[in-house]
N, C-alpha and C. Protein backbone atom coordinates (compact mmCIF):
# COMPACT_ATOMS: atom_id res chain seq x y z
N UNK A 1 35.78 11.65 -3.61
CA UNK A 1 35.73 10.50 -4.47
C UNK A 1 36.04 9.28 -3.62
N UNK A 2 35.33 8.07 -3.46
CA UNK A 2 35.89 6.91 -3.20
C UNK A 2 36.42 6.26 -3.27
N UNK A 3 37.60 5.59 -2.79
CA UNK A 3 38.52 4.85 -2.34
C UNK A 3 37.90 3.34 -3.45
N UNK A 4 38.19 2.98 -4.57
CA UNK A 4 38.25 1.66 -4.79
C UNK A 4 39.41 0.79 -5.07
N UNK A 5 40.15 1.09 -4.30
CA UNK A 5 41.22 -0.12 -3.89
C UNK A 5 41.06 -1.29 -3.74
N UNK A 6 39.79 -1.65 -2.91
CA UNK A 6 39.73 -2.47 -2.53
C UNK A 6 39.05 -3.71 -3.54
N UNK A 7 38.21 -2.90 -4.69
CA UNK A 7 38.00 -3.40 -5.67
C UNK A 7 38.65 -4.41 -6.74
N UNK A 8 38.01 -5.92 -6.87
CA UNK A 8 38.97 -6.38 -8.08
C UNK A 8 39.35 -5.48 -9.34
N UNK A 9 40.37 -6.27 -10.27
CA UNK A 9 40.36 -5.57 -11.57
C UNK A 9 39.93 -6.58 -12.27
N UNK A 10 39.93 -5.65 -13.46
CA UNK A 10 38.93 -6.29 -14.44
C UNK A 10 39.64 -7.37 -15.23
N UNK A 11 39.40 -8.67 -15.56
CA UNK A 11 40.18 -10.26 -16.15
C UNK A 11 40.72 -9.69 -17.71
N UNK A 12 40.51 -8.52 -17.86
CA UNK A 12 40.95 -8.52 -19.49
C UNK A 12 42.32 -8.76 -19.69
N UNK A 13 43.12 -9.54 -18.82
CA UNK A 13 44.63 -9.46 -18.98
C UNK A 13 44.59 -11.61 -19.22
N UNK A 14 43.86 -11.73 -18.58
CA UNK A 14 43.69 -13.86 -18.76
C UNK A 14 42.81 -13.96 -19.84
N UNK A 15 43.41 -15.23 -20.10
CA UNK A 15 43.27 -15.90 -21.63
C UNK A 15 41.57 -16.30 -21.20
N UNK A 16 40.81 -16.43 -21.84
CA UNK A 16 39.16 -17.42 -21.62
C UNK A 16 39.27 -19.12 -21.14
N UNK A 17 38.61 -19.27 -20.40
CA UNK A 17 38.70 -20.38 -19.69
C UNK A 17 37.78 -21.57 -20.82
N UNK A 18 37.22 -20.82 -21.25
CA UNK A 18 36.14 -21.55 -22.54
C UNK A 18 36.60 -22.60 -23.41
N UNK A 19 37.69 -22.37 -24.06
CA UNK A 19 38.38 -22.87 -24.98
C UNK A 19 38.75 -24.43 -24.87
N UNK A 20 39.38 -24.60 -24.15
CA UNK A 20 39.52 -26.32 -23.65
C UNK A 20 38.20 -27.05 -23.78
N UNK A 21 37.59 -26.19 -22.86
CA UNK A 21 36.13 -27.51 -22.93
C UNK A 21 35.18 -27.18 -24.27
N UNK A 22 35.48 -26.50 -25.38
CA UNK A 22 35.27 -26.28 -26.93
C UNK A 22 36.11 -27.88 -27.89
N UNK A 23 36.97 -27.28 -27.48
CA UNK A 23 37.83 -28.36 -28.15
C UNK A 23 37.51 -29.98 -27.44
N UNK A 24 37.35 -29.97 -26.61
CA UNK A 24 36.99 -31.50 -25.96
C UNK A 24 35.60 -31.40 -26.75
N UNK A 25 35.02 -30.64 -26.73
CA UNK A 25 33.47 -31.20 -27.10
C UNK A 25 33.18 -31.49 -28.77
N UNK A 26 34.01 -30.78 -29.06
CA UNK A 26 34.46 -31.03 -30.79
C UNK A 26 35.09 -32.39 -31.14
N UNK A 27 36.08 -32.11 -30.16
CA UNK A 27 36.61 -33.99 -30.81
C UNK A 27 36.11 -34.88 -30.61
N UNK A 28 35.07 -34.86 -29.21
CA UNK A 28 34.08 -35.88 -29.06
C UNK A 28 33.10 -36.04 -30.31
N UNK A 29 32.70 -34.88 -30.93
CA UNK A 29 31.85 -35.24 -31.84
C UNK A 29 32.03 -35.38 -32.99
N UNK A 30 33.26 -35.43 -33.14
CA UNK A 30 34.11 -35.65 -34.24
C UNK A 30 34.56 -37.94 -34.07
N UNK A 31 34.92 -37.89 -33.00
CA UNK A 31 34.42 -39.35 -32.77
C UNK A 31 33.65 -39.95 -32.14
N UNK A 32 32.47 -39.03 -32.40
CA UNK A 32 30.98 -40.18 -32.68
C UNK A 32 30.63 -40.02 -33.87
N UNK A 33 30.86 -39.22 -34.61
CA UNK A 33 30.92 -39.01 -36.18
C UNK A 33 31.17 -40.20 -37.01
N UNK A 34 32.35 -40.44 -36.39
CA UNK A 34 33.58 -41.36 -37.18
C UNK A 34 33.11 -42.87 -36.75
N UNK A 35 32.88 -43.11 -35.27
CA UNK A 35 32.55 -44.21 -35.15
C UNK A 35 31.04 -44.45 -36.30
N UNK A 36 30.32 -43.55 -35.97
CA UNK A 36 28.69 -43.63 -36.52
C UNK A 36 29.31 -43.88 -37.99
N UNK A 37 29.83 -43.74 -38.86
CA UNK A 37 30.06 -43.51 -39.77
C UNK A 37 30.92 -44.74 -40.50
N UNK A 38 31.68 -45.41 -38.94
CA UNK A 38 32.24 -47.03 -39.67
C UNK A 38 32.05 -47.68 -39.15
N UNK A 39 30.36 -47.56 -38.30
CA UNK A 39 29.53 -48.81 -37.79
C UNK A 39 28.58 -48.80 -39.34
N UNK A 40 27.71 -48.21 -39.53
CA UNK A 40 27.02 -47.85 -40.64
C UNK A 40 27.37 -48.19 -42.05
N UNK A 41 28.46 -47.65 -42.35
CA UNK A 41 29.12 -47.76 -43.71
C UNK A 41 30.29 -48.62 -43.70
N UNK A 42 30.81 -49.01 -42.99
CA UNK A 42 32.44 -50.04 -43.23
C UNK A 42 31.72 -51.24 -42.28
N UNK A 43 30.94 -51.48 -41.56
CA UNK A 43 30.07 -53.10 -41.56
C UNK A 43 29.39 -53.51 -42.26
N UNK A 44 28.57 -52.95 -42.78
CA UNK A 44 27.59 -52.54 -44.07
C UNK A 44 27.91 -52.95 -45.08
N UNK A 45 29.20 -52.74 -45.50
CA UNK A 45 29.43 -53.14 -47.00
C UNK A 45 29.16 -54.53 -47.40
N UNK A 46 29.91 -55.32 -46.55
CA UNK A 46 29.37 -56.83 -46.87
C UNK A 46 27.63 -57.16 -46.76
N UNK A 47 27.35 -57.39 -47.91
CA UNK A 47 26.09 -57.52 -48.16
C UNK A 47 25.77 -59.32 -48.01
N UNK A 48 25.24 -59.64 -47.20
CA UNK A 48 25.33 -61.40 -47.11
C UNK A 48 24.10 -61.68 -48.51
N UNK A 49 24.65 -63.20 -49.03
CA UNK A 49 23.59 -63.29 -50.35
C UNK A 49 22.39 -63.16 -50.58
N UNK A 50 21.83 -63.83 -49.06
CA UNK A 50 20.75 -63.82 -48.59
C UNK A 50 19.67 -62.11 -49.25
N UNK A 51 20.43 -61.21 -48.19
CA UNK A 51 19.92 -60.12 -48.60
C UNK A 51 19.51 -59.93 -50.04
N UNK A 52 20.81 -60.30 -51.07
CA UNK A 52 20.80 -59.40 -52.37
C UNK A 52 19.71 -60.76 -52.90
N UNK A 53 19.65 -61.98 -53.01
CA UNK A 53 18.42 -62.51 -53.17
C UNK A 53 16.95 -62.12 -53.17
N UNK A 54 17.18 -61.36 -51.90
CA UNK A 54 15.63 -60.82 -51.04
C UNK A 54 15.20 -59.61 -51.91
N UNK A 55 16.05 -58.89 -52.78
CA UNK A 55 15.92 -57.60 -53.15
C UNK A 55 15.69 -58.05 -54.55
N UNK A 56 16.69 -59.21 -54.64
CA UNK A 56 15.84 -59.46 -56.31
C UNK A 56 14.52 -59.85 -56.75
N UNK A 57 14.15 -60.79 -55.53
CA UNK A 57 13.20 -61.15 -55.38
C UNK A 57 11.68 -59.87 -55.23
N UNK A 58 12.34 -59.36 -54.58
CA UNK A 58 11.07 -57.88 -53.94
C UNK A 58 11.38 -57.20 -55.21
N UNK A 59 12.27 -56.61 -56.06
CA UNK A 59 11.77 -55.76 -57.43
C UNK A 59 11.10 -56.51 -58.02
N UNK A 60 11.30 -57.89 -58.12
CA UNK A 60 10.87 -58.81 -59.02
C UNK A 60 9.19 -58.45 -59.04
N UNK A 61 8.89 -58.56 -57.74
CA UNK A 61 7.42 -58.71 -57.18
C UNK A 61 6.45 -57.28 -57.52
N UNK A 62 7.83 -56.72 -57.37
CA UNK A 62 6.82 -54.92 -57.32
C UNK A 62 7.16 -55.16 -59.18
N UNK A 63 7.83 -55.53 -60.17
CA UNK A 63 7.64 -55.08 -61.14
C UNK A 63 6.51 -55.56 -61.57
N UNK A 64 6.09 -56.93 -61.13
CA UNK A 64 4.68 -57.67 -61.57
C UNK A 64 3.73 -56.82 -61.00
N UNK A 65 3.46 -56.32 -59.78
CA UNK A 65 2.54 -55.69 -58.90
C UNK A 65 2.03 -54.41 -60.24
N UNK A 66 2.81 -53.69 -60.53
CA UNK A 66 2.89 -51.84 -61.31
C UNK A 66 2.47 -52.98 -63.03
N UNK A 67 3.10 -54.29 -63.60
CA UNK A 67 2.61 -54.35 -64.82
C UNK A 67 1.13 -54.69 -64.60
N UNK A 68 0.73 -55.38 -63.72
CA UNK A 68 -0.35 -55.92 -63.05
C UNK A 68 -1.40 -54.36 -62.85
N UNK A 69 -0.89 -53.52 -62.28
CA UNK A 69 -2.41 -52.14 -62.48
C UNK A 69 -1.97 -51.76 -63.59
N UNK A 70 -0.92 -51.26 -64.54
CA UNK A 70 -1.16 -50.99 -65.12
C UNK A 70 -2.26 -51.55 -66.83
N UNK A 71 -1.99 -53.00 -66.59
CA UNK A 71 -2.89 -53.20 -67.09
C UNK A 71 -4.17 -53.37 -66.99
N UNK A 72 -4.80 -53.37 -65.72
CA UNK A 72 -6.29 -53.13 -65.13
C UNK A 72 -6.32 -51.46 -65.53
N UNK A 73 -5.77 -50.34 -65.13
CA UNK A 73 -6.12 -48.66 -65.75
C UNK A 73 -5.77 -48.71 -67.13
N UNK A 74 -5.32 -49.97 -68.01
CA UNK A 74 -5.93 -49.70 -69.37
C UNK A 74 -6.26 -50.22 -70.48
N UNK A 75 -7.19 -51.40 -69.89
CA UNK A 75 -8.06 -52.10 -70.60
C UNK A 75 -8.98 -52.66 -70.70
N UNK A 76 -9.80 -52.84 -70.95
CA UNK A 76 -11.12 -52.86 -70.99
C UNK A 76 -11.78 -54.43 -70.06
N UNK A 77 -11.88 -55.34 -69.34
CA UNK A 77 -12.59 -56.87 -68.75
C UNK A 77 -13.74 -57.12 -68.03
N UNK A 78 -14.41 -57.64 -67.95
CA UNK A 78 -15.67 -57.93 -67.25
C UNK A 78 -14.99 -57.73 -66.14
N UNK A 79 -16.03 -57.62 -65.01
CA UNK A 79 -16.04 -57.27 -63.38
C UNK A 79 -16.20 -58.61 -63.15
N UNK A 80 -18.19 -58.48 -63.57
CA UNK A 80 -18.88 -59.72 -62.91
C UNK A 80 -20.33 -59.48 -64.35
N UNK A 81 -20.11 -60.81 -64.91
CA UNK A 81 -20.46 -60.51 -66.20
C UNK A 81 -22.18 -60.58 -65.65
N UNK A 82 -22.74 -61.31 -64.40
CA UNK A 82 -23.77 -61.54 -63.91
C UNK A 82 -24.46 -60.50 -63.10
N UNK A 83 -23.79 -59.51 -63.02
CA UNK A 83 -23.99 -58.33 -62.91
C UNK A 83 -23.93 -56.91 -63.77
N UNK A 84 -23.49 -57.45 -64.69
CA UNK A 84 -23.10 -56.46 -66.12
C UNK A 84 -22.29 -55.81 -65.91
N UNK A 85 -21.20 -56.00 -64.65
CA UNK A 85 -20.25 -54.68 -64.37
C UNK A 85 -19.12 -54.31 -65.46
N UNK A 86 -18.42 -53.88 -65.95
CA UNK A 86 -17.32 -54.02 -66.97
C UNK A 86 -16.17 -53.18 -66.24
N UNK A 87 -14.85 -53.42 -66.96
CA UNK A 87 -14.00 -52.59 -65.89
C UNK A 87 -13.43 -51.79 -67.68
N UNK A 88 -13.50 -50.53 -67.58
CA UNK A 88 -13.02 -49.68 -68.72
C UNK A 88 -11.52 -49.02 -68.14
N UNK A 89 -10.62 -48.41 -69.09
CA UNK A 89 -9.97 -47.90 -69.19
C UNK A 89 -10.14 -46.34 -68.34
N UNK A 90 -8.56 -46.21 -67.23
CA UNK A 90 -8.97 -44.96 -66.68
C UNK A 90 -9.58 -43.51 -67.71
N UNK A 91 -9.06 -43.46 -68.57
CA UNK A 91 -8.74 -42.11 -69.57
C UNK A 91 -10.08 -42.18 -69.89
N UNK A 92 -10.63 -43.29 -70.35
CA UNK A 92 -12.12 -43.23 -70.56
C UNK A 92 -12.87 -43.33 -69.59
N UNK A 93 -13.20 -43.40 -68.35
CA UNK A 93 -13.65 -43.34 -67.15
C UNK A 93 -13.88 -41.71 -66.73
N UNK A 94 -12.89 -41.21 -67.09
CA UNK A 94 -11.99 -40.18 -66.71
C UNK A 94 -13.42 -38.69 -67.31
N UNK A 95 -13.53 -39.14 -68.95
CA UNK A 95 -13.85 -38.31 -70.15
C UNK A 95 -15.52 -38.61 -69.60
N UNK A 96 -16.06 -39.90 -69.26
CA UNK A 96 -17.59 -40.11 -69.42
C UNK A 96 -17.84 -39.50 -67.84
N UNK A 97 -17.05 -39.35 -67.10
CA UNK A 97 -17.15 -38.55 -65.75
C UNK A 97 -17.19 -37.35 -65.86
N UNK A 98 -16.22 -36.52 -66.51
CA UNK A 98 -16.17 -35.02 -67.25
C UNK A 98 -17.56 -34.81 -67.88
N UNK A 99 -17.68 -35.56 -68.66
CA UNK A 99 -19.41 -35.19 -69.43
C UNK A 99 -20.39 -35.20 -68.14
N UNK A 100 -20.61 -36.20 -67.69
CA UNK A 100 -22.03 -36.31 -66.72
C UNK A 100 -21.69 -34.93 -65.68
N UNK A 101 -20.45 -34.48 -65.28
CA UNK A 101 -20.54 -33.44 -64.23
C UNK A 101 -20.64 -32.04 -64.81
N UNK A 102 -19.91 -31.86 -66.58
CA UNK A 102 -20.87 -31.16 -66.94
C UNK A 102 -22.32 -30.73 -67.62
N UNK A 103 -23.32 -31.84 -67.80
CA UNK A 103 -24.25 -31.68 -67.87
C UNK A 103 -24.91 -31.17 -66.79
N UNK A 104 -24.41 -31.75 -65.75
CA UNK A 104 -25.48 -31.58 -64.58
C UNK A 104 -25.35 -30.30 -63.70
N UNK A 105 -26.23 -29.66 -63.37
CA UNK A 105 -26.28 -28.20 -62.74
C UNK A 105 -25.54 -28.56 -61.32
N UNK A 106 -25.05 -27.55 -61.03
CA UNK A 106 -24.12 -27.32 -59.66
C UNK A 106 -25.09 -27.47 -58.80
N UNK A 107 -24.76 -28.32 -57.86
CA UNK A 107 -25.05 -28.56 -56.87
C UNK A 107 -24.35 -28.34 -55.27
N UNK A 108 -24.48 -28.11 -53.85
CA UNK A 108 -23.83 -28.14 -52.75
C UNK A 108 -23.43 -29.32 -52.88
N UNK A 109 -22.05 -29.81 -52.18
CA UNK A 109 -21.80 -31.04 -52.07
C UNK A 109 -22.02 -31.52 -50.91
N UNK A 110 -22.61 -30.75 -49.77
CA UNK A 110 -23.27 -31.33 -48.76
C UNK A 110 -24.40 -31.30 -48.48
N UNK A 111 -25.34 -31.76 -47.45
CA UNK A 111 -26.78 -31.05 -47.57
C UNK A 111 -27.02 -30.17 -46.73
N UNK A 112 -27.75 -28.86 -46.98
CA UNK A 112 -27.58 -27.43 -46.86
C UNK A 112 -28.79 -27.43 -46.01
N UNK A 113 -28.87 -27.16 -44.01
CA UNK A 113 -29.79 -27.59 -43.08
C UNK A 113 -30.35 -25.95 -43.50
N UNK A 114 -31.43 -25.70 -43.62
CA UNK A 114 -31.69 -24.65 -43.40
C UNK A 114 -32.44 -24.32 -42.03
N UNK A 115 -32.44 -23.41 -41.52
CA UNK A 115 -33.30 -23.48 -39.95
C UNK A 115 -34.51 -23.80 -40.12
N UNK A 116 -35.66 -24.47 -39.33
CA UNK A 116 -37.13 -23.82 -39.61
C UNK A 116 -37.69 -22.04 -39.34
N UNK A 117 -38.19 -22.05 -39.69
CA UNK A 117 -38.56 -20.36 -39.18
C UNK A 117 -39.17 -20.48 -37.62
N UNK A 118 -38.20 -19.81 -36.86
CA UNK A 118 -38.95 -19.42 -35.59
C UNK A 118 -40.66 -19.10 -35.60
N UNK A 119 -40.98 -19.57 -34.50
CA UNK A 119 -42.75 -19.09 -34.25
C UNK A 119 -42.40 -17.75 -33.73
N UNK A 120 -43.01 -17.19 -34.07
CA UNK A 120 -43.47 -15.49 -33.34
C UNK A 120 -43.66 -15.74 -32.32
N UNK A 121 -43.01 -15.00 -31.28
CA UNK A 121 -43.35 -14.97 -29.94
C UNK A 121 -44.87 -14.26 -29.84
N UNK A 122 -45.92 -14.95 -29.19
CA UNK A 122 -47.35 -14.36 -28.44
C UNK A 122 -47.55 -13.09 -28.10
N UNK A 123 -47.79 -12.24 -28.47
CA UNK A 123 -48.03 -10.80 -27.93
C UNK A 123 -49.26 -11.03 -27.30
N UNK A 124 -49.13 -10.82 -26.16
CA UNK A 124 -50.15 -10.84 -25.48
C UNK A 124 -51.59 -9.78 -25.43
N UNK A 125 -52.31 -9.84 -25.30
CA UNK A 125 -53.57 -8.98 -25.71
C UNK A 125 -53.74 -8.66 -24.34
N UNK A 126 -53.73 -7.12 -24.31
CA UNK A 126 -54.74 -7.18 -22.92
C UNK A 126 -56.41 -7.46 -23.31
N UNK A 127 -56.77 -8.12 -22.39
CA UNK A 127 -57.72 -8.93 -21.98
C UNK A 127 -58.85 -8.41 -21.71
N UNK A 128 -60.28 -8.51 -21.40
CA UNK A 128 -60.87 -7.61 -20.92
C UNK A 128 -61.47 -8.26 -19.67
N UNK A 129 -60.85 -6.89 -19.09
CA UNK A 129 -61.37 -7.28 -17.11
C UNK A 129 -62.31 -7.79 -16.85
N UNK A 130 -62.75 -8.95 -16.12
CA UNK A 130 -63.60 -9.18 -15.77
C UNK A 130 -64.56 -8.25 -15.08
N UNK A 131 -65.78 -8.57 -15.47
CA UNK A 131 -66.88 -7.31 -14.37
C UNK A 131 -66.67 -7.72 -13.22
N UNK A 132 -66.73 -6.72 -13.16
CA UNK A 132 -67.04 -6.52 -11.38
C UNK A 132 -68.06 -7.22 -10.54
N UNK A 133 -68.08 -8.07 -10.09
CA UNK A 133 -68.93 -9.01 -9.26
C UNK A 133 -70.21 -8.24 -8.58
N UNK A 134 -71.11 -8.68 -9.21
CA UNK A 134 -72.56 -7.51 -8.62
C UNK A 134 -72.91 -7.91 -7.71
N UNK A 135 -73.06 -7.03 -5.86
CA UNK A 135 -73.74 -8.35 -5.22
C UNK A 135 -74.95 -7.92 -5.19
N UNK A 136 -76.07 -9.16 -4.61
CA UNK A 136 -77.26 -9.06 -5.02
C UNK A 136 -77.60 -7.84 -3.63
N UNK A 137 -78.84 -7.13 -4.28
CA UNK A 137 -79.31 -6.31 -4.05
C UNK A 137 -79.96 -6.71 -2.59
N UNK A 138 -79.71 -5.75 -1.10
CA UNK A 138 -80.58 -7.09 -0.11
C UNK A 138 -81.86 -5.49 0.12
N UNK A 139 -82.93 -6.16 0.41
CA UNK A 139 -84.46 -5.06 0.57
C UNK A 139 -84.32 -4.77 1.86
């Protein structure tokens, strides 16, 4: 049997070297947490007037914007009366679209290339040999 004397032993008797640099890396991110968290939210709070103006102002705008389509999707006004266009109500737009697509037979919704038909390749005929070149007869 061989001699391992000379061999280390095995570390199961020391604590893990791991641990320290766990804990440093935790509290670091524990304060960038904290900073992130009262740059963001505890500067933040003061809202200057300016802002809360700007916001009254911008719902203000979007509530006109949404009463504004909603009354174009539902009521009836000329387009361009010189053109006869009219602008109808979506729901009825909606119903005279439903009818015309089912009257009308199914169709592809793209257009469907069909190949041309290949030409038949030439089968060639055998041919008939030329005669044989007669030469003239000499006396």
């Amino acid at each position: 049997m061989p001699d391992n004397s000379h061999m280390p032993t095995s570390r199961t008797n020391r604590s893990p070297v791991w641990w320290p640099f766990f804990l440093l890396g935790l509290l670091l991110l524990l304060l960038f947490w904290g900073v992130n968290m009262w740059l963001t939210h505890g500067l933040g709070g003061n809202v200057e007037p300016e802002e809360a103006q700007r916001a009254e102002v911008r719902a203000k705008n979007l509530a006109e914007l949404r009463a504004d389509n909603a009354k174009k999707l539902e009521s009836y006004a000329w387009v361009d009366r010189a053109k006869g266009s009219v602008q109808i109500p979506i729901a009825e737009a909606m119903k005279l679209v439903a009818v015309e697509l089912a009257s009308a037979p199914p169709r592809p919704a793209y257009p469907v290339a069909t190949p041309a038909p290949a030409a038949a390749p030439a089968i060639p005929t055998p041919a008939a040999s030329p005669a044989a070149p007669t030469t003239p007869a000499t006396p």
